[in-house]
Protein backbone atom coordinates (compact mmCIF):
# COMPACT_ATOMS: atom_id res chain seq x y z
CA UNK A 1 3.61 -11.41 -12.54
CA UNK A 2 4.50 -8.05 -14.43
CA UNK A 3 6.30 -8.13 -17.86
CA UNK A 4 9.31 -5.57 -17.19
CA UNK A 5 8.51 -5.25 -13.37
CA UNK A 6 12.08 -3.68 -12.93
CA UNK A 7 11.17 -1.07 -15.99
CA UNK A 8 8.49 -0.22 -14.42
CA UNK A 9 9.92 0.71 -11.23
CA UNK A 10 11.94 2.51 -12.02
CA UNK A 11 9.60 4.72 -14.26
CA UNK A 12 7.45 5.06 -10.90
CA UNK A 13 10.33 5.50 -8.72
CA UNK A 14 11.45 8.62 -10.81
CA UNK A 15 8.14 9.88 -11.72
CA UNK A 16 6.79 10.14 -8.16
CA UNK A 17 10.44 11.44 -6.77
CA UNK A 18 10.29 7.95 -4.61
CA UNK A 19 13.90 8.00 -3.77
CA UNK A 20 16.87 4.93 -3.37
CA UNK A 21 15.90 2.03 -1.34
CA UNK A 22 15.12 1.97 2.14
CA UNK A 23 17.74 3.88 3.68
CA UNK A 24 16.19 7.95 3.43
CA UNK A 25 14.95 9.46 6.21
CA UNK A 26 12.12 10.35 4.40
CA UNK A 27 9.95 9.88 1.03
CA UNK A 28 10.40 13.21 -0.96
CA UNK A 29 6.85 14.06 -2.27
CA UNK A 30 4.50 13.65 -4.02
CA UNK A 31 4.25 10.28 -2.71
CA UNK A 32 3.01 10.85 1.04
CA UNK A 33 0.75 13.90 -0.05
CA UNK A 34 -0.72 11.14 -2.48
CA UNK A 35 -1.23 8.76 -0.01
CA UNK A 36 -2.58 10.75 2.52
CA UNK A 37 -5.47 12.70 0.39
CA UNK A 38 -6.42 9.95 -1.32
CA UNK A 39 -6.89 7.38 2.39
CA UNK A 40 -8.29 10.34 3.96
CA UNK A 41 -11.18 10.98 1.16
CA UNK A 42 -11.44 6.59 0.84
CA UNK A 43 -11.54 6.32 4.65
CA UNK A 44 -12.73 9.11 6.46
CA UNK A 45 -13.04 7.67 9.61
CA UNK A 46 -11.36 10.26 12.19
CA UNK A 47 -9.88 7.80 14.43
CA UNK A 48 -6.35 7.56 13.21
CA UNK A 49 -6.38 9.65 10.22
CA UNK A 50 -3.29 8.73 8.07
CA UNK A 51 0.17 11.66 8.15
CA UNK A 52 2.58 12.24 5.74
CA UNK A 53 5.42 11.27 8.48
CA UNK A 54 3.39 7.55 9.00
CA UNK A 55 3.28 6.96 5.32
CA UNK A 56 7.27 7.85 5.15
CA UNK A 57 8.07 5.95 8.47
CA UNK A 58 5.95 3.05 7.55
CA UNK A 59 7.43 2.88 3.77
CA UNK A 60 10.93 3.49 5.09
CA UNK A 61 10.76 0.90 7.75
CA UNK A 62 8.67 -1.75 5.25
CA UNK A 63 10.79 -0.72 2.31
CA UNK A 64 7.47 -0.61 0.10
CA UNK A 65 8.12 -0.99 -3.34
CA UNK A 66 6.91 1.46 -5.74
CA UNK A 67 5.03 -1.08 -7.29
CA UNK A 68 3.84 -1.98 -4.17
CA UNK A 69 2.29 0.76 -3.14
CA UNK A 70 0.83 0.81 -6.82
CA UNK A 71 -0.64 -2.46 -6.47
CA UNK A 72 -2.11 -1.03 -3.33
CA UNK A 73 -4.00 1.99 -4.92
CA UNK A 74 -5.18 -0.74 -7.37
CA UNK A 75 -6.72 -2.44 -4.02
CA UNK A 76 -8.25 0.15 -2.81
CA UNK A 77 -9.75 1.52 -5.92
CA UNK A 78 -11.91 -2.08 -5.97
CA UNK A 79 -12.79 -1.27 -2.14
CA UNK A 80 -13.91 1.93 -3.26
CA UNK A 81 -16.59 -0.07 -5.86
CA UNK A 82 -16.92 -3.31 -4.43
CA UNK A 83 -17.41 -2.95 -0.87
CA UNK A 84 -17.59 0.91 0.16
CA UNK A 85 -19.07 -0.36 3.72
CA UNK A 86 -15.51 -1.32 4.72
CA UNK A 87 -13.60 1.71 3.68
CA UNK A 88 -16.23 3.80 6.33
CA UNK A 89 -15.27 1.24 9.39
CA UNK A 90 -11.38 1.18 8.70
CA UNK A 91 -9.17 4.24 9.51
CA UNK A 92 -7.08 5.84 6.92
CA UNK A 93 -4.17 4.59 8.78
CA UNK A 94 -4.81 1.03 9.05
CA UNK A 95 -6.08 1.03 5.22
CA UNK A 96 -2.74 1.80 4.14
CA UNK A 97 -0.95 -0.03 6.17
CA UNK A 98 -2.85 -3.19 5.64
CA UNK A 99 -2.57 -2.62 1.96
CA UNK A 100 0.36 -1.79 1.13
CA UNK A 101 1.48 -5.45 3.47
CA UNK A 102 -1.16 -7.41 1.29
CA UNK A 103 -0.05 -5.67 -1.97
CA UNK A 104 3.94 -6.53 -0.89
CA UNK A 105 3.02 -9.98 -0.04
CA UNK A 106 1.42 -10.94 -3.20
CA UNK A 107 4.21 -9.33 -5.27
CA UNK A 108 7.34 -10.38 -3.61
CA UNK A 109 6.38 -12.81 -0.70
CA UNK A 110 7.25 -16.30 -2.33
CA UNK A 111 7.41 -18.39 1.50
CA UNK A 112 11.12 -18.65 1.08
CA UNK A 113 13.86 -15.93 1.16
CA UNK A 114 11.77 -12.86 0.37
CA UNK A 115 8.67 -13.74 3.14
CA UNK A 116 6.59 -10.86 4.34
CA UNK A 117 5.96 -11.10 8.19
CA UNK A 118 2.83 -9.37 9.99
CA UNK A 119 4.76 -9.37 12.81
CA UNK A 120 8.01 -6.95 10.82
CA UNK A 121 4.73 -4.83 9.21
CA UNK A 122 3.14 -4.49 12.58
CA UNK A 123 6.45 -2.70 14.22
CA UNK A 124 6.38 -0.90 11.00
CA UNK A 125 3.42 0.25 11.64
CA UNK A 126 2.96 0.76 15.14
CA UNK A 127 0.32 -2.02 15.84
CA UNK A 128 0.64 -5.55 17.58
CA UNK A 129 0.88 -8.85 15.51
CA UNK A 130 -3.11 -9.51 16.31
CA UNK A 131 -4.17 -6.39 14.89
CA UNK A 132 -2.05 -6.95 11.76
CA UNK A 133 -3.69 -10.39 11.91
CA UNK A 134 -7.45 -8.62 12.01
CA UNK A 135 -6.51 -6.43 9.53
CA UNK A 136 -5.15 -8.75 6.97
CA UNK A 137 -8.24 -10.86 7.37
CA UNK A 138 -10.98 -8.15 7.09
CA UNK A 139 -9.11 -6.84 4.22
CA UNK A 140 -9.14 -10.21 2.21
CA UNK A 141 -12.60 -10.81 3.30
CA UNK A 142 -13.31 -7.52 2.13
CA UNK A 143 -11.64 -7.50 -1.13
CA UNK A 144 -13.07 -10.95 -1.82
CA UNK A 145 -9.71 -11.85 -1.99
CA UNK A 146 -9.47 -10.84 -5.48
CA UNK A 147 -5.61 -10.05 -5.31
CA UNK A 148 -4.75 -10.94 -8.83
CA UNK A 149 -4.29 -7.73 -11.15
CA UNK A 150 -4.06 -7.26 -15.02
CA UNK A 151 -0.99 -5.56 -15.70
CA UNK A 152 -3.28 -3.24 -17.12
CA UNK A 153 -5.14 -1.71 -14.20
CA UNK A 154 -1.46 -1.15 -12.78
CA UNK A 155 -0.68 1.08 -15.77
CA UNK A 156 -4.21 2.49 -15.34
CA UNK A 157 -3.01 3.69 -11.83
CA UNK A 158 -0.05 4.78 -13.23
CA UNK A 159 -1.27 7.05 -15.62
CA UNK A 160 -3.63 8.68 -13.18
CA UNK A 161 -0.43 8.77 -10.54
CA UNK A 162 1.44 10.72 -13.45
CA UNK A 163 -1.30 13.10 -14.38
């Protein structure tokens, strides 16, 4: 999918201080002070508004990638132009936590050794398997299901994270 994928996380993983693997207790910053402004200001619903401790207890339990989560911004950046409707109904919350599972899937989730489960993201995250189910599928329907991404609207992303 991404020429030098490993490169390039490891440039994210240092530049946004995201840390070794799964196994720290918590994200060190900026990452979930990035996440939370920016899915707060997207999705402003009030009804489960998205914390720093949910973004680092929901990326520690889903081990997120960095790209991931990158992939994910890159999501919700064509929410924010292509379908602004959904992004007032959906809580901050469930926005990241639906797209940082969609983003994970479509990287990494190859139906055989590496598959992504709703069920594992849904204990991640706090919410039953039919919610993750309801999410998943308002999110595709949402995004058109236009998951493919240039490599460069990742670096685009990138640059802005670095800035």
């Amino acid at each position: 999918f991404l020429p030098r994928h490993q490169q390039l996380s490891e440039r994210v993983r240092k530049r946004l201080y995201y840390g070794w693997g799964c196994s720290s207790t918590i994200l060190l910053l900026p990452y979930p002070d990035i996440a939370v402004e920016l899915l707060q200001k997207v999705a402003p619903s009030p009804i489960r508004r998205l914390q720093k401790k949910y973004v680092s207890h929901v990326s520690r339990e889903a081990c997120i990638s960095p790209c991931s989560m990158m992939l994910a911004l890159v999501y919700i950046e064509r929410l924010r132009h292509r379908n602004p409707e959904y992004l007032q109904q959906i809580s901050s919350s469930d926005l990241f936590l639906i797209s940082m599972m969609v983003a994970s899937k479509y990287l990494y989730d190859e139906g055989e050794e590496e598959e992504v489960f709703n069920d594992e993201w849904g204990a991640a995250g706090k919410v039953d398997v039919q919610t993750m189910n309801t999410l998943e599928m308002n999110f595709l329907s949402a995004i058109d299901w236009s998951l493919y991404t240039d490599p460069r609207e990742l670096f685009e992303v990138l640059s802005w994270l670095e800035g």
